[in-house]
C-alpha atoms as a PDB file:
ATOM      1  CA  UNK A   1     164.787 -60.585 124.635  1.00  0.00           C
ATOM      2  CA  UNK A   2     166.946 -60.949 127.788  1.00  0.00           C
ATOM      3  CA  UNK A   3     165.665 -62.588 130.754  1.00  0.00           C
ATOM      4  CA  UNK A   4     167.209 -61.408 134.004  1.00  0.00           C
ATOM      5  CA  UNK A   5     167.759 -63.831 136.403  1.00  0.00           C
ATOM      6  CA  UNK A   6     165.573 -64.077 139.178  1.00  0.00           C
ATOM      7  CA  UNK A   7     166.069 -61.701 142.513  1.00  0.00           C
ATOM      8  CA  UNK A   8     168.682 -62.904 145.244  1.00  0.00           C
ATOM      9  CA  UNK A   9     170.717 -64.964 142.839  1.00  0.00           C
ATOM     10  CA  UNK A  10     174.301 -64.792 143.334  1.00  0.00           C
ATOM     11  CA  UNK A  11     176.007 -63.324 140.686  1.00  0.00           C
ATOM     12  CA  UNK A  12     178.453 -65.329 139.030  1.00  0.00           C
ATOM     13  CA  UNK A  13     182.175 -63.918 139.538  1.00  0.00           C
ATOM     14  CA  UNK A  14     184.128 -62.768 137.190  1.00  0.00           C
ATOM     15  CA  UNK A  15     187.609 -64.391 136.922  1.00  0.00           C
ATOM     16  CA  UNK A  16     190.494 -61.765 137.563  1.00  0.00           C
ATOM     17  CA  UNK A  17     194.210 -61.775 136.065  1.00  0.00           C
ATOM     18  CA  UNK A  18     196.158 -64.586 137.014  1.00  0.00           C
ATOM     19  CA  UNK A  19     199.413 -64.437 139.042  1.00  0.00           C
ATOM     20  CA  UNK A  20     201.960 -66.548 137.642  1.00  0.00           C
ATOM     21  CA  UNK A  21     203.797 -69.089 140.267  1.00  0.00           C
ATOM     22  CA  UNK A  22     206.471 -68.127 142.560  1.00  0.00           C
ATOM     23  CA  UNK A  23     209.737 -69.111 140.938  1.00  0.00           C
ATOM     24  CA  UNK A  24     210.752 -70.588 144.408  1.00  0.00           C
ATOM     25  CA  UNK A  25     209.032 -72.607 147.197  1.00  0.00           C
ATOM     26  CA  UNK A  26     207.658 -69.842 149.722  1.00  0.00           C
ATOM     27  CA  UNK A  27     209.295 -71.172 152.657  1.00  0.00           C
ATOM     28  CA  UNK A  28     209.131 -69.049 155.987  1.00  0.00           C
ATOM     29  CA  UNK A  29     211.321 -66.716 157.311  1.00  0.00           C
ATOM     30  CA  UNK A  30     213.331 -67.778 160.296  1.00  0.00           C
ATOM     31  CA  UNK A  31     213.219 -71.468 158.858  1.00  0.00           C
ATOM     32  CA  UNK A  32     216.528 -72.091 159.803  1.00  0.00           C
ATOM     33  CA  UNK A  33     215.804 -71.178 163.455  1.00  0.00           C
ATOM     34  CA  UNK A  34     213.147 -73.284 163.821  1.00  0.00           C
ATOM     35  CA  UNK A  35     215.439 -76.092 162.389  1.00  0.00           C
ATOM     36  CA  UNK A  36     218.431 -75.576 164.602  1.00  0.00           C
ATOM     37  CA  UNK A  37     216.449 -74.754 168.278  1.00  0.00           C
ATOM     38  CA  UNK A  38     213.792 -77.716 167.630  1.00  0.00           C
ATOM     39  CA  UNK A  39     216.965 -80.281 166.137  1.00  0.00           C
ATOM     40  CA  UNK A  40     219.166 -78.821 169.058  1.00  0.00           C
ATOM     41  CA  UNK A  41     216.173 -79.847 171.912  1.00  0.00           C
ATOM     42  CA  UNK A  42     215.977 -83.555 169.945  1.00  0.00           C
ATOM     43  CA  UNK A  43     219.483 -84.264 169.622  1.00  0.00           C
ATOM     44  CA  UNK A  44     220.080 -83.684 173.610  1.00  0.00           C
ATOM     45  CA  UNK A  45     216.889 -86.014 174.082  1.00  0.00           C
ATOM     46  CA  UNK A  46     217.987 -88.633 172.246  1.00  0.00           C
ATOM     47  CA  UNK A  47     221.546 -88.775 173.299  1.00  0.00           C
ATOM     48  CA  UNK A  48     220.794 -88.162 177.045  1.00  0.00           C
ATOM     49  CA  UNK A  49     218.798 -91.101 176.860  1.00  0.00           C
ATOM     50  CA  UNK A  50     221.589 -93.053 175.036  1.00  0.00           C
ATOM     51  CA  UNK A  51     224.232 -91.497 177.535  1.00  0.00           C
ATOM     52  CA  UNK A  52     221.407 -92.724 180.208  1.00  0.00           C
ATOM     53  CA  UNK A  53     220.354 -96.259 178.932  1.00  0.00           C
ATOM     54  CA  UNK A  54     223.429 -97.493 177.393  1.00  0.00           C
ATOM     55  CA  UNK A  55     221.474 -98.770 174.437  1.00  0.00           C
ATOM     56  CA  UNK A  56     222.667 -99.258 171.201  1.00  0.00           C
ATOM     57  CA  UNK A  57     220.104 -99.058 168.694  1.00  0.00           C
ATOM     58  CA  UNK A  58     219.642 -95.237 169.895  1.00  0.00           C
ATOM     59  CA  UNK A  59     223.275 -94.152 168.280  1.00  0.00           C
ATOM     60  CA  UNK A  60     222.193 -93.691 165.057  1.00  0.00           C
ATOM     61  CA  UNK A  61     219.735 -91.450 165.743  1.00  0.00           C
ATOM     62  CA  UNK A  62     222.306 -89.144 167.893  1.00  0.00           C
ATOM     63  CA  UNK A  63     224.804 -89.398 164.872  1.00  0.00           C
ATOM     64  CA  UNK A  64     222.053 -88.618 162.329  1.00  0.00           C
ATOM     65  CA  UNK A  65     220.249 -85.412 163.990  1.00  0.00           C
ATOM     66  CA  UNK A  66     224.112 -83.898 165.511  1.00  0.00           C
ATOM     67  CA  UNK A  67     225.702 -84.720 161.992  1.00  0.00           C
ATOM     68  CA  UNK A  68     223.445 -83.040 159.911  1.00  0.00           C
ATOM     69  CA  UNK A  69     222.027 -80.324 162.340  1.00  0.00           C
ATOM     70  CA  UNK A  70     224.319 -77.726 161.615  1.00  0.00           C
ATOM     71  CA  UNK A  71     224.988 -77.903 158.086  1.00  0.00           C
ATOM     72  CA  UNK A  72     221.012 -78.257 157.373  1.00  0.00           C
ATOM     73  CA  UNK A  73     220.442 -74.743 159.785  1.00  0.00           C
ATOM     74  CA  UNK A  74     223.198 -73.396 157.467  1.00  0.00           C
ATOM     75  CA  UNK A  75     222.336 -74.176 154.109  1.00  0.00           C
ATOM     76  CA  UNK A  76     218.581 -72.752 155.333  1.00  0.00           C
ATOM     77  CA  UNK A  77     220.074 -69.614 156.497  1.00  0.00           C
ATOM     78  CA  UNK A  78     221.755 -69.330 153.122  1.00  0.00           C
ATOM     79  CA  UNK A  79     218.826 -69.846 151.100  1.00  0.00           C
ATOM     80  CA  UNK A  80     216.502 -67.369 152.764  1.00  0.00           C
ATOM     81  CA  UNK A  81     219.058 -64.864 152.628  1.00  0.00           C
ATOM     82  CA  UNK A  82     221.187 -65.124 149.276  1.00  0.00           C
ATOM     83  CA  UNK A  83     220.033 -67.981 147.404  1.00  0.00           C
ATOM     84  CA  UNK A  84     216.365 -67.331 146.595  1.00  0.00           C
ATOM     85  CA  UNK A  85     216.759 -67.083 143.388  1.00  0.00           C
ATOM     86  CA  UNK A  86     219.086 -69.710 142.631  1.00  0.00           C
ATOM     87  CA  UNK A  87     216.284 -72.373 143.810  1.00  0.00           C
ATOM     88  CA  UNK A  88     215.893 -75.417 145.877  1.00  0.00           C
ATOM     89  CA  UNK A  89     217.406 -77.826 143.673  1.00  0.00           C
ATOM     90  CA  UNK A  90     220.427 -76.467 142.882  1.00  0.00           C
ATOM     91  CA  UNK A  91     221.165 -76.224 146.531  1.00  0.00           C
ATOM     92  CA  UNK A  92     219.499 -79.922 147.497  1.00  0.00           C
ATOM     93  CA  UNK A  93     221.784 -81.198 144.531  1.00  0.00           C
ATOM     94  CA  UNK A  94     224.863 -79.726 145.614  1.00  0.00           C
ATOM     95  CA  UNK A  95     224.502 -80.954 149.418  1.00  0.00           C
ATOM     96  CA  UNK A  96     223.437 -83.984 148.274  1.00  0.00           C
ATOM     97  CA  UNK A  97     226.713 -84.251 145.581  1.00  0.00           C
ATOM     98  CA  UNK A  98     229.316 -82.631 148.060  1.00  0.00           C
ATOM     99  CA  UNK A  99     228.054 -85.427 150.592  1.00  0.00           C
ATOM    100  CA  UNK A 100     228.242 -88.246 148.951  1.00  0.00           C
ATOM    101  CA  UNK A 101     230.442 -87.644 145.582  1.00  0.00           C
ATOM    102  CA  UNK A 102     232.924 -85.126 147.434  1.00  0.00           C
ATOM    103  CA  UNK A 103     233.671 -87.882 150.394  1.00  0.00           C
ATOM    104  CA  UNK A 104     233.519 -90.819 148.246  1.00  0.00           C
ATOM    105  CA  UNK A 105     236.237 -89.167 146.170  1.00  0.00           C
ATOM    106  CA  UNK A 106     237.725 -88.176 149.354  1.00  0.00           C
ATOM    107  CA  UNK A 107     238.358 -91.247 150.364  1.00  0.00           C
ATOM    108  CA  UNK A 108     239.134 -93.255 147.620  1.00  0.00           C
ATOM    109  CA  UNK A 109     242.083 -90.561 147.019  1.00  0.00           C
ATOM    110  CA  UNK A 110     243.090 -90.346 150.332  1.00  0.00           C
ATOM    111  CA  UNK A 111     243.504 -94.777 150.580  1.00  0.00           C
ATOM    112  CA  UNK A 112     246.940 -94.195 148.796  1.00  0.00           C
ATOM    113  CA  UNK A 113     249.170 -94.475 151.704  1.00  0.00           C
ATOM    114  CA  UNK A 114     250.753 -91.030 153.041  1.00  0.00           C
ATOM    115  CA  UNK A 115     252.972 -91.332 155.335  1.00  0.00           C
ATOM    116  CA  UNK A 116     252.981 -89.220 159.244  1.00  0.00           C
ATOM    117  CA  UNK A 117     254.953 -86.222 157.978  1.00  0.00           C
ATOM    118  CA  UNK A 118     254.566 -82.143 157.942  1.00  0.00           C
ATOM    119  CA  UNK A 119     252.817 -82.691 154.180  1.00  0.00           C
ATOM    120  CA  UNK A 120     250.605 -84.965 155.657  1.00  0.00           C
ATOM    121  CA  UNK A 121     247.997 -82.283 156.511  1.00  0.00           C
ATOM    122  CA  UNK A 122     248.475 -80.321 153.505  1.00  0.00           C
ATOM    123  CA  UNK A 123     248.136 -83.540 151.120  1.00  0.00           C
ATOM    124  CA  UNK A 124     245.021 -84.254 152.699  1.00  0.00           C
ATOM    125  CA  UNK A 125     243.267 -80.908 152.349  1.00  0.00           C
ATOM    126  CA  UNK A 126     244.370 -80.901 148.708  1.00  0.00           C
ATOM    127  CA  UNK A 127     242.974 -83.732 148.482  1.00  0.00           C
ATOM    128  CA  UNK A 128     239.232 -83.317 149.787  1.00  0.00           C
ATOM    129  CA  UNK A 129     239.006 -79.457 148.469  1.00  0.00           C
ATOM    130  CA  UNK A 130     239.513 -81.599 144.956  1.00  0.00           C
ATOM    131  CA  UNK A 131     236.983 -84.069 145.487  1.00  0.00           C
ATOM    132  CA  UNK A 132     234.021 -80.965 146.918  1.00  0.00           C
ATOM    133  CA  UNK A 133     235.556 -79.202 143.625  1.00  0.00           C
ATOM    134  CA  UNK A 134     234.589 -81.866 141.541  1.00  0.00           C
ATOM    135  CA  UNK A 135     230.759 -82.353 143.255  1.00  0.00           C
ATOM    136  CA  UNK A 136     230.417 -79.208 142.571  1.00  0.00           C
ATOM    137  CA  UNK A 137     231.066 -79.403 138.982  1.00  0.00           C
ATOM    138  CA  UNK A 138     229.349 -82.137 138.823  1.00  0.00           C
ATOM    139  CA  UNK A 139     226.106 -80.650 140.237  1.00  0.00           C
ATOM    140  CA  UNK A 140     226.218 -77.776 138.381  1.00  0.00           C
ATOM    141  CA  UNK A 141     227.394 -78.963 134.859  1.00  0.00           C
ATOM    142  CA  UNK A 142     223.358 -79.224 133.546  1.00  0.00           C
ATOM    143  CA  UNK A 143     222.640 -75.392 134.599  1.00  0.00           C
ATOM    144  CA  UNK A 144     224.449 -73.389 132.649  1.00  0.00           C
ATOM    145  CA  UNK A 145     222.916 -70.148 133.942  1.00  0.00           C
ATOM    146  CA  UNK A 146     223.952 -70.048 137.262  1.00  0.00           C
ATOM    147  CA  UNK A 147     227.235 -68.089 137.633  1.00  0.00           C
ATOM    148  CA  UNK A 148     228.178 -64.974 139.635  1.00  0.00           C
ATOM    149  CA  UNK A 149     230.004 -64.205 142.985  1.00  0.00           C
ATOM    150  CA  UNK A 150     227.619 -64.825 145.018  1.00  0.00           C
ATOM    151  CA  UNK A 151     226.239 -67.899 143.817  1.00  0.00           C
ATOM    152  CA  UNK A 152     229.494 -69.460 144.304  1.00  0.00           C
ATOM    153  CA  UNK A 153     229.126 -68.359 147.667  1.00  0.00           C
ATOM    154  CA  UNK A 154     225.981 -70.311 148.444  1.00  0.00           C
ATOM    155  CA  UNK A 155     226.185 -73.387 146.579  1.00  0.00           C
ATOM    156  CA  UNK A 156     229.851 -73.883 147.355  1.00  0.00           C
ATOM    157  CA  UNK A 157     228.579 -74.129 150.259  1.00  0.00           C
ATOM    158  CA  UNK A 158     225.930 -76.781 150.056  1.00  0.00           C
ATOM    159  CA  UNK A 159     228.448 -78.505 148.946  1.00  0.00           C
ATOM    160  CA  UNK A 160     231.082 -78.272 151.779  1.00  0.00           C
ATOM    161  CA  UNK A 161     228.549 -78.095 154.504  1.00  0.00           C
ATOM    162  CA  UNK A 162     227.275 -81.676 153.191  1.00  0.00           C
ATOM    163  CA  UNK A 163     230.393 -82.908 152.577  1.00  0.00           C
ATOM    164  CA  UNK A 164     230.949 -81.549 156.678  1.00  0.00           C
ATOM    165  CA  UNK A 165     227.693 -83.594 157.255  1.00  0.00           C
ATOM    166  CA  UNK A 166     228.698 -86.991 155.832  1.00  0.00           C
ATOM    167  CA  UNK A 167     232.170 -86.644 157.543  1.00  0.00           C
ATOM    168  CA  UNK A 168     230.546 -86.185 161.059  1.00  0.00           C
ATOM    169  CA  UNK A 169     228.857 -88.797 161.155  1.00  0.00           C
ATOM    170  CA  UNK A 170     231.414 -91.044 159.899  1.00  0.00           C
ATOM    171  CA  UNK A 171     233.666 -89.742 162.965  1.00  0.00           C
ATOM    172  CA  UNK A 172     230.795 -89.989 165.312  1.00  0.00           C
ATOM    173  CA  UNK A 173     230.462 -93.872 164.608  1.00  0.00           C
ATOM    174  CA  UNK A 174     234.429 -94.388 165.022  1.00  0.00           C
ATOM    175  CA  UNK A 175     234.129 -92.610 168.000  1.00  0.00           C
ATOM    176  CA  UNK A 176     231.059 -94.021 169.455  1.00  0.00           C
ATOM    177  CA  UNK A 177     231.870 -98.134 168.620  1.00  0.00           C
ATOM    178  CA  UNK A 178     235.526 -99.185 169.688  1.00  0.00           C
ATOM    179  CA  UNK A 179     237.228-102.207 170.975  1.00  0.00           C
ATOM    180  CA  UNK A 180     235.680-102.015 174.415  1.00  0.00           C
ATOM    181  CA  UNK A 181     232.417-101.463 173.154  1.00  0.00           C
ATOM    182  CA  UNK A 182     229.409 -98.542 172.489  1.00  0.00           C
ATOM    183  CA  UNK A 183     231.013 -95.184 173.766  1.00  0.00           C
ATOM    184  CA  UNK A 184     228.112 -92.555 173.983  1.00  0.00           C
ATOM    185  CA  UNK A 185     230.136 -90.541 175.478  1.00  0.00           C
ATOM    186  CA  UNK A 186     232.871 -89.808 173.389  1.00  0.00           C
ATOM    187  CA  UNK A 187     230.306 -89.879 170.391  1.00  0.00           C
ATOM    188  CA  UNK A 188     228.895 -86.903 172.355  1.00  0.00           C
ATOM    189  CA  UNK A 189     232.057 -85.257 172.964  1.00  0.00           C
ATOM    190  CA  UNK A 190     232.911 -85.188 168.804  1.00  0.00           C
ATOM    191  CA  UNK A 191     229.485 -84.266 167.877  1.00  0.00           C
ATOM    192  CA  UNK A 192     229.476 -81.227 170.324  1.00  0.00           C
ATOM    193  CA  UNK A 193     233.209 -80.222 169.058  1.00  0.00           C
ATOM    194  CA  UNK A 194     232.542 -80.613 165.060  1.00  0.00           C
ATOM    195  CA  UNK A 195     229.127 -79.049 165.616  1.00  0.00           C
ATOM    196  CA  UNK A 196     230.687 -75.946 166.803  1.00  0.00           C
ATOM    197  CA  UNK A 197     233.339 -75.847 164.244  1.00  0.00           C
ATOM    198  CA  UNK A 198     231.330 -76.530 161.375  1.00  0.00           C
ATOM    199  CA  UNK A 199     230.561 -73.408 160.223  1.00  0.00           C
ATOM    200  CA  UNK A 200     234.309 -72.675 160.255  1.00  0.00           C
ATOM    201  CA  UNK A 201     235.083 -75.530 158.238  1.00  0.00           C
ATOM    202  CA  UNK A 202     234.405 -77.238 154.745  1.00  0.00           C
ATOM    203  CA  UNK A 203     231.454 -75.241 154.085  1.00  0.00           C
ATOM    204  CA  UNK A 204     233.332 -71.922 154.219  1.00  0.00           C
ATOM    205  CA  UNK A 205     236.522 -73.324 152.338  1.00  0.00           C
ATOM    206  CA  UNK A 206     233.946 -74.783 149.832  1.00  0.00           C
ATOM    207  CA  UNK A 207     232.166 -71.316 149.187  1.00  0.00           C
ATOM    208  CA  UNK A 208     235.582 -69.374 148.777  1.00  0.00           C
ATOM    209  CA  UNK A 209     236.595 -72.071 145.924  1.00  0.00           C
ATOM    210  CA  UNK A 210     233.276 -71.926 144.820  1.00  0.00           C
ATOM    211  CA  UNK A 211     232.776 -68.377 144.297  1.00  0.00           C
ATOM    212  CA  UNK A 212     236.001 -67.977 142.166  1.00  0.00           C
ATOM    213  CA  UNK A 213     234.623 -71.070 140.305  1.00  0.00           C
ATOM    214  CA  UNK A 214     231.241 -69.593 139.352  1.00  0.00           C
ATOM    215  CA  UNK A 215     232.870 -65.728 138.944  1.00  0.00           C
ATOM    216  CA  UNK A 216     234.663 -66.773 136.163  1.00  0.00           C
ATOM    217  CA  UNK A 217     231.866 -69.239 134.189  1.00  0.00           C
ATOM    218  CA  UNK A 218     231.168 -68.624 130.862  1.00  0.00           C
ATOM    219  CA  UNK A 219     228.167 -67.894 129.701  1.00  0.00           C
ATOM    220  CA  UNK A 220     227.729 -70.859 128.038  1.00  0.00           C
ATOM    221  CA  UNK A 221     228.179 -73.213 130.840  1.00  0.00           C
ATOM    222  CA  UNK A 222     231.664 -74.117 130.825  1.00  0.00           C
ATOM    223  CA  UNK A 223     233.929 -73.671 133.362  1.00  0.00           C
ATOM    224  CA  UNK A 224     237.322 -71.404 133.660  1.00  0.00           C
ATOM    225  CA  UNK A 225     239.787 -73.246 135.624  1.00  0.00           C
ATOM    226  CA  UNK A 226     241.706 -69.827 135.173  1.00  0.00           C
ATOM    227  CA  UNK A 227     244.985 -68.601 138.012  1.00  0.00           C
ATOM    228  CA  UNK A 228     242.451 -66.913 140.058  1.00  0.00           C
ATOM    229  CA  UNK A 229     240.335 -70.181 140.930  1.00  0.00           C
ATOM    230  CA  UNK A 230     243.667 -72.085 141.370  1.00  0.00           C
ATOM    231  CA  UNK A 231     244.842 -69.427 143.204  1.00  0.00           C
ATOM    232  CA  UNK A 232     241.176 -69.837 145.231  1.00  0.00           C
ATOM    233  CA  UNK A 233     241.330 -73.353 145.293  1.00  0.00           C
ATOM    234  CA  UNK A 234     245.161 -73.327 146.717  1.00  0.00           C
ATOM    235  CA  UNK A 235     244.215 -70.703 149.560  1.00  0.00           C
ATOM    236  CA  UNK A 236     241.553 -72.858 150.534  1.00  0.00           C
ATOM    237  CA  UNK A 237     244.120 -75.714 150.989  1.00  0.00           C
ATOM    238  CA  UNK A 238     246.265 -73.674 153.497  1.00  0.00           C
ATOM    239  CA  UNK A 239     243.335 -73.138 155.675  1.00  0.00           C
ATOM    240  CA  UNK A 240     242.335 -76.273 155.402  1.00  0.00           C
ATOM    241  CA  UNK A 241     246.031 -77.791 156.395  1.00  0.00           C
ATOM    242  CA  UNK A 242     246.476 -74.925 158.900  1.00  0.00           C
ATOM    243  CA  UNK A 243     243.137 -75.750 160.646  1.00  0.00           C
ATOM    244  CA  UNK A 244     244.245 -79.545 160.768  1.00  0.00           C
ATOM    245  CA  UNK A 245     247.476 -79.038 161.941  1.00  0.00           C
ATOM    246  CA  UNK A 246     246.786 -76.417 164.608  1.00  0.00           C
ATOM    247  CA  UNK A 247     247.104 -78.879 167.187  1.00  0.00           C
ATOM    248  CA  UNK A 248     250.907 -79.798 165.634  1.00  0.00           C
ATOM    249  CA  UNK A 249     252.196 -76.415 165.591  1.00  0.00           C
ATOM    250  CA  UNK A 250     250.882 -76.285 168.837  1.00  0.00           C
ATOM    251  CA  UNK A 251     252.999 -79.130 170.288  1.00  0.00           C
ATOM    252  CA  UNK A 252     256.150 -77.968 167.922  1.00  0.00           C
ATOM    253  CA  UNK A 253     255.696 -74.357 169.637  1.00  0.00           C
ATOM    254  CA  UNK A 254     255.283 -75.466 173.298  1.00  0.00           C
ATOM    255  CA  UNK A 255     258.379 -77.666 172.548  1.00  0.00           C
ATOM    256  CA  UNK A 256     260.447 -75.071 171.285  1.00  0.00           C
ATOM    257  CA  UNK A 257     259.339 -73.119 174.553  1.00  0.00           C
ATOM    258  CA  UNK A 258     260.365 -76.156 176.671  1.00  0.00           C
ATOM    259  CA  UNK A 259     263.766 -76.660 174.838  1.00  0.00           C
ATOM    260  CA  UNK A 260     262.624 -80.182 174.448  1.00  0.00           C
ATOM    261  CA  UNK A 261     263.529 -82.072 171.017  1.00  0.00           C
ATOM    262  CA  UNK A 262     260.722 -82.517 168.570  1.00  0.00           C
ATOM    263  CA  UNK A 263     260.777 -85.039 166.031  1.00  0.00           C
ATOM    264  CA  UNK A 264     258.176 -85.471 162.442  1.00  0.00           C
ATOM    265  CA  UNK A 265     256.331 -88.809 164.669  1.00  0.00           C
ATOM    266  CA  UNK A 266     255.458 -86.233 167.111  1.00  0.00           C
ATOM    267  CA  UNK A 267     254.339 -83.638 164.788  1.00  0.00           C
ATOM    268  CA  UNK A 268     251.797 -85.720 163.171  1.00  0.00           C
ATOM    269  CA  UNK A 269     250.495 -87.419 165.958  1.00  0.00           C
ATOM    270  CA  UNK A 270     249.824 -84.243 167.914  1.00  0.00           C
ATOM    271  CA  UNK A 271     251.278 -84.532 171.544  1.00  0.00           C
ATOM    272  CA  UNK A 272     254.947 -84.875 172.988  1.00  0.00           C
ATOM    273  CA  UNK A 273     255.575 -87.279 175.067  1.00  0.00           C
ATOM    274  CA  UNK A 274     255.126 -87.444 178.915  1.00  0.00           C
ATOM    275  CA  UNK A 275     253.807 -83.738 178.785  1.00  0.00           C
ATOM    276  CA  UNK A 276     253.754 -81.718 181.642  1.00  0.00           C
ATOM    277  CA  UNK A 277     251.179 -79.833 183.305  1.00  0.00           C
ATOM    278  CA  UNK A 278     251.348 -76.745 181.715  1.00  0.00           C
ATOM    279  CA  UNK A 279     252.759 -77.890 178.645  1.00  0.00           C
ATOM    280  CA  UNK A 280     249.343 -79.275 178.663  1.00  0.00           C
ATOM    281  CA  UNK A 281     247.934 -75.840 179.163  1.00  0.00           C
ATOM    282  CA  UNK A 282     250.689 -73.962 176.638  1.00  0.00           C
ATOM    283  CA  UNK A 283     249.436 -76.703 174.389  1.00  0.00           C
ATOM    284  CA  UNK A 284     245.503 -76.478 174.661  1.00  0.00           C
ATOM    285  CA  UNK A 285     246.290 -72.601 174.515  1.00  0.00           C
ATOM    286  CA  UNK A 286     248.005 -72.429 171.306  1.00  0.00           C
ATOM    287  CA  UNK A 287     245.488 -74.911 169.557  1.00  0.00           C
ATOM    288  CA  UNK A 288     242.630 -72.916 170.535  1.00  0.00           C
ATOM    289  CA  UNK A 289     244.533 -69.394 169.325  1.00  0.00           C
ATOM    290  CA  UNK A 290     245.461 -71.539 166.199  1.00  0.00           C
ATOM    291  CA  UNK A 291     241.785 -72.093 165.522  1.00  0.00           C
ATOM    292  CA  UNK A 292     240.627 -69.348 166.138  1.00  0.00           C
ATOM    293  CA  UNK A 293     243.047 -67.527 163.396  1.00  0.00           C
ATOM    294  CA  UNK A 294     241.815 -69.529 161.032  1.00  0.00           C
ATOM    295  CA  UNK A 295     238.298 -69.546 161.432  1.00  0.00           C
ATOM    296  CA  UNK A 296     238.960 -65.333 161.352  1.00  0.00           C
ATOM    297  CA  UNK A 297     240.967 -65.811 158.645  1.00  0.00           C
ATOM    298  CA  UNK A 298     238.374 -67.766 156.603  1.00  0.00           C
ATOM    299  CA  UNK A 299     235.565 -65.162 157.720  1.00  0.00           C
ATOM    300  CA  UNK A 300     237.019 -61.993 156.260  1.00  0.00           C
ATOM    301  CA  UNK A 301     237.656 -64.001 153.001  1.00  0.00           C
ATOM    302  CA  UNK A 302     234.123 -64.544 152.450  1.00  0.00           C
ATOM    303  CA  UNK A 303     232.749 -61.239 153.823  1.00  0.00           C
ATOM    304  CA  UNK A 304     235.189 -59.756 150.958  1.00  0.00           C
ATOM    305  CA  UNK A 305     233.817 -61.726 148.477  1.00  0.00           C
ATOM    306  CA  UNK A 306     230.543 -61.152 149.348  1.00  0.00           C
ATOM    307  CA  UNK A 307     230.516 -57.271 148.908  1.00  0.00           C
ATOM    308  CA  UNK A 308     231.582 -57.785 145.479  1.00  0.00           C
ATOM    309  CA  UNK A 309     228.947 -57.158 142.940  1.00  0.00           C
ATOM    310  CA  UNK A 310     228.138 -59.571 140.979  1.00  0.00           C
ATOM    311  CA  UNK A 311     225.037 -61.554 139.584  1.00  0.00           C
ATOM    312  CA  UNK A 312     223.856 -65.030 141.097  1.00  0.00           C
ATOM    313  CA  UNK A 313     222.090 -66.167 138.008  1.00  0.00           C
ATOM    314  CA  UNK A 314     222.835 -64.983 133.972  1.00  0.00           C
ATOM    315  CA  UNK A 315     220.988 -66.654 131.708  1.00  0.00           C
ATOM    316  CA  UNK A 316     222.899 -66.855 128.640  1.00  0.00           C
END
């Protein structure tokens, strides 16, 4: 005999189906906003007060917050809109590896002496797109699934954006401590300038490689070093050289204009000597058109590759 239980009892609930985790962190949309607009009010606090004060235990925190603004708002804008799927850790362990591996490589290639020359600036971007290569690689060599366009695209650039990261700050530091002393303001004044070209930079070289990396993986893992990634991986390069040696062509066209002499010293260094007024202003003109080319150049690469259709992730 069943004994009902007794009138206003609660009745006990009755478990429903349940829904299997989210494959990814839920994080917010607009993250990356958030990130840039509240890092961007910090930074100009902290380094108006160490413009202000003069004090020296504030730099770091200037270097730290301008250094890795950028790249951070980046790789967040990446991840809410094309890397979802590919997950957090794969794009924490490829900022991570292309900031510390990729510059560590960087530099210990880069210690052989080179010598001030017209190769100079394409040795050295052979050299670096090599090392973010090789962090990338490395991150990736465990997670044999991820391949596709696209996913090149993002992680590539993790990579280059922490690699971009790393590098700031180191040129922040050499900026702000010299001979004479703390200089806030000229850590201020390369902060501000890399900040803005960031974006135009090693991340964007670093996704182009990346993406003809990751288009041609296998699906068991291994990776196709096949003519279209060197092909990638040698375009990259250019840019790279191009963008570093704007301000030389620069000089070498305003002294052709001029009919003055130009020599490799003065190539590679960046400036004739005794300029004049509006070889100054030739020269600050064709540096910023030089730029600007580039950055262009390395924008409608990626929007090409982006259309293409192809899957982030395969499993094999």
């Amino acid at each position: 005999m069943s004994h009902s239980p007794p009138p206003g009892t609660p009745k006990a609930r009755i478990p429903g189906p349940q829904q299997p985790p989210p494959p990814y962190p839920r994080i917010g949309a607009g993250l990356w906003r958030r990130v840039l607009g509240g890092g961007l009010v910090l930074w100009a606090l902290t380094a108006g007060v160490a413009y202000t004060t003069r004090n020296t235990t504030l730099l770091p925190t200037p270097i730290l917050l301008g250094s890795l603004l950028v790249p951070v708002a980046f790789v967040l804008w990446a991840y809410e809109r094309h890397g979802r799927d590919l997950g957090v850790s794969a794009i924490l362990g490829c900022f991570l590896a292309g900031g510390t591996l990729g510059l560590l490589g960087a530099a210990l290639m880069e210690s052989y002496p080179l010598r001030p020359s017209l190769g100079l600036f394409l040795g050295a971007g052979l050299i670096e797109e090599a090392a973010k290569m090789g962090a990338l690689v490395f991150a990736l060599r465990r997670q044999r699934g991820i391949r596709g366009t696209r996913a090149g695209l993002v992680l590539g650039a993790a990579v280059g954006f922490g690699f971009a990261a790393l590098e700031t700050a180191g040129y922040a530091f050499g900026a702000a401590v010299s001979l004479g002393g703390a200089d806030p303001r000229a850590l201020l004044e390369t902060e501000v300038l890399r900040g803005v070209l960031a974006p135009f930079g090693h991340g964007l070289w670093t996704a182009i490689a990346g993406s003809a990396l990751l288009s041609l993986r296998r699906p068991d893992g291994r990776f196709r070093y096949a003519p279209p990634v060197v092909a990638a991986c040698m375009g990259v390069c250019l840019l790279h050289a191009l963008r570093d040696s704007t301000h030389g062509i620069a000089v070498w066209l305003v002294t052709r204009l001029s009919g003055a002499g130009l020599s490799a010293w003065m190539f590679a260094h960046g400036y004739p000597s005794r300029p004049s007024a509006a070889q100054e202003h030739l020269s600050t003109l064709f540096s910023a058109g030089g730029l600007t080319l580039v950055a262009l150049a390395g924008v409608g690469w990626v929007r090409s590759l982006a259309h293409r259709d192809t899957p982030w992730r395969n499993t094999p």
